[in-house]
C-alpha atoms as a PDB file:
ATOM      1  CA  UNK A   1     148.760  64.304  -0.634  1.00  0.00           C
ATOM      2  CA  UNK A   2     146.422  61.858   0.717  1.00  0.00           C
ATOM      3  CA  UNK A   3     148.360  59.426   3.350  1.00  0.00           C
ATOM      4  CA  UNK A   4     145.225  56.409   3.191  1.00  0.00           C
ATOM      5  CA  UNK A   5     141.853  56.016   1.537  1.00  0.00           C
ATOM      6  CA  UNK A   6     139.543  57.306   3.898  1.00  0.00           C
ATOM      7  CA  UNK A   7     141.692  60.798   3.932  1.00  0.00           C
ATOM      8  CA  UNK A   8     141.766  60.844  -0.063  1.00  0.00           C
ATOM      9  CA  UNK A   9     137.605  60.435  -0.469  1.00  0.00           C
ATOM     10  CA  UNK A  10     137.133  63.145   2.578  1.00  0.00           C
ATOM     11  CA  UNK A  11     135.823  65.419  -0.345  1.00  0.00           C
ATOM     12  CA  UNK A  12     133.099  63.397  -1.880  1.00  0.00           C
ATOM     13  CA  UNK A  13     131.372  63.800   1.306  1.00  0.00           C
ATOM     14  CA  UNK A  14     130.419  67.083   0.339  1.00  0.00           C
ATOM     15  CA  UNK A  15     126.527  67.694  -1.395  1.00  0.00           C
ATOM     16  CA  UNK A  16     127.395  70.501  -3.133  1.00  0.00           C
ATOM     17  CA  UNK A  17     129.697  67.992  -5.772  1.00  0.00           C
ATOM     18  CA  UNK A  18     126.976  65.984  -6.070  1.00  0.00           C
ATOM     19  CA  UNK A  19     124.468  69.093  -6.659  1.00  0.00           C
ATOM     20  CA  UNK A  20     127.046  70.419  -9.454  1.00  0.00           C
ATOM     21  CA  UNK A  21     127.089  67.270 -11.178  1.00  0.00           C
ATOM     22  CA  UNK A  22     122.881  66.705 -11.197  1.00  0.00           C
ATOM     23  CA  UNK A  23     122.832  70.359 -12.126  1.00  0.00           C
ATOM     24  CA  UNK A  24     125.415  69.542 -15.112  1.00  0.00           C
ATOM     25  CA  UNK A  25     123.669  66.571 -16.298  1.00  0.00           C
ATOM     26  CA  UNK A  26     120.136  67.809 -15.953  1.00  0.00           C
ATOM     27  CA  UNK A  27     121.943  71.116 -18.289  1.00  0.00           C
ATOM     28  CA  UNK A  28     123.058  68.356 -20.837  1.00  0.00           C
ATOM     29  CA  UNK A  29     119.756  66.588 -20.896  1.00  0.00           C
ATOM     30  CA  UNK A  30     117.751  69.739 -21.301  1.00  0.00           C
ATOM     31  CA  UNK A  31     119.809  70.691 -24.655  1.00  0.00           C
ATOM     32  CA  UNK A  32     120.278  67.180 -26.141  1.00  0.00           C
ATOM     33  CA  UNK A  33     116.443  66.649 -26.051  1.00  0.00           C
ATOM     34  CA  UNK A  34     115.810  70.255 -27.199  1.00  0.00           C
ATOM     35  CA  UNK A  35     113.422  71.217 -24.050  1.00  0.00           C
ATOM     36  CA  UNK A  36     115.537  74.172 -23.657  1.00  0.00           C
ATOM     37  CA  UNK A  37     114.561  75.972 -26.812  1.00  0.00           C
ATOM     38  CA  UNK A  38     110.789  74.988 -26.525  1.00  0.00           C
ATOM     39  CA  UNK A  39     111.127  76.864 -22.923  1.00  0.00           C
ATOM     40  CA  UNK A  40     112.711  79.533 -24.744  1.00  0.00           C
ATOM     41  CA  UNK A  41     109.908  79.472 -27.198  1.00  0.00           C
ATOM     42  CA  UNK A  42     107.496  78.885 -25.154  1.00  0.00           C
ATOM     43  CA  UNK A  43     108.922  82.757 -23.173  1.00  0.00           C
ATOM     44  CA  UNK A  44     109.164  84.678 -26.183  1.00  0.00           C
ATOM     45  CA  UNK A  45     105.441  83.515 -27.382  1.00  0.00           C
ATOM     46  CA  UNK A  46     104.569  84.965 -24.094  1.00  0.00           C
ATOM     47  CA  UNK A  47     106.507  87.995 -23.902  1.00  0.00           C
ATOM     48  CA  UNK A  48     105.372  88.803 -27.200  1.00  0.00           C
ATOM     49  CA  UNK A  49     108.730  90.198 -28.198  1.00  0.00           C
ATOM     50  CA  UNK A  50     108.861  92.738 -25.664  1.00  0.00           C
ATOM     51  CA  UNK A  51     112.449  92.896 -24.266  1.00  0.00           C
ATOM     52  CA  UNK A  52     111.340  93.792 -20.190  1.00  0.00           C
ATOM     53  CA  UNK A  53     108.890  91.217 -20.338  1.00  0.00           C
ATOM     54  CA  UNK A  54     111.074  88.681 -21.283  1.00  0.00           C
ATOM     55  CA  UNK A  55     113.170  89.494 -18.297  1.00  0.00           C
ATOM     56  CA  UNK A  56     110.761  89.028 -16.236  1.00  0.00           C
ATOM     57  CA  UNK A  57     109.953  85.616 -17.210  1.00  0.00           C
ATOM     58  CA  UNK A  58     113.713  84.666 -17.632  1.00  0.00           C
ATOM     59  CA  UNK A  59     114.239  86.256 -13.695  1.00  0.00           C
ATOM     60  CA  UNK A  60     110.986  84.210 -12.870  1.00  0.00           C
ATOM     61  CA  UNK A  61     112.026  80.559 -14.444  1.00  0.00           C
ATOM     62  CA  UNK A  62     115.122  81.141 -12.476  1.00  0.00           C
ATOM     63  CA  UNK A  63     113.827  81.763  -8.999  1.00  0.00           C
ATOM     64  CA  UNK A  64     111.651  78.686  -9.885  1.00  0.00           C
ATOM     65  CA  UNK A  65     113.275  76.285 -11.304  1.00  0.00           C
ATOM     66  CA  UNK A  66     115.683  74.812  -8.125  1.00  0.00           C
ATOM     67  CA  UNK A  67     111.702  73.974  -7.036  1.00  0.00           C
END
């Protein structure tokens, strides 16, 4: 237990709360406005139903998306 303020906010001074939180929201975002199915659309239209192609491009968004 926290003894004063300054002790009991030590933890917010961490980025990586702040990084799960903008990765959460952006998450939310991306399925409330729908842009995640048009991605997946867009990767499937590409991929042309081929199943190793389509990891490919789903192991190629990821690397690239943090960017």
């Amino acid at each position: 237990m926290a003894t004063d303020f300054s002790e009991a906010i030590v933890g917010f001074s961490n980025p990586a709360i702040y990084f799960v939180l903008s990765v959460t929201l952006f998450n939310k975002v991306m399925i409330k406005v729908g842009l995640d199915q048009v991605i997946a659309f867009q990767m499937e239209k590409l991929s042309k139903g081929k199943i190793k192609t389509m990891a490919v491009y789903i192991i190629a968004f990821v690397m690239f998306l943090p960017i």
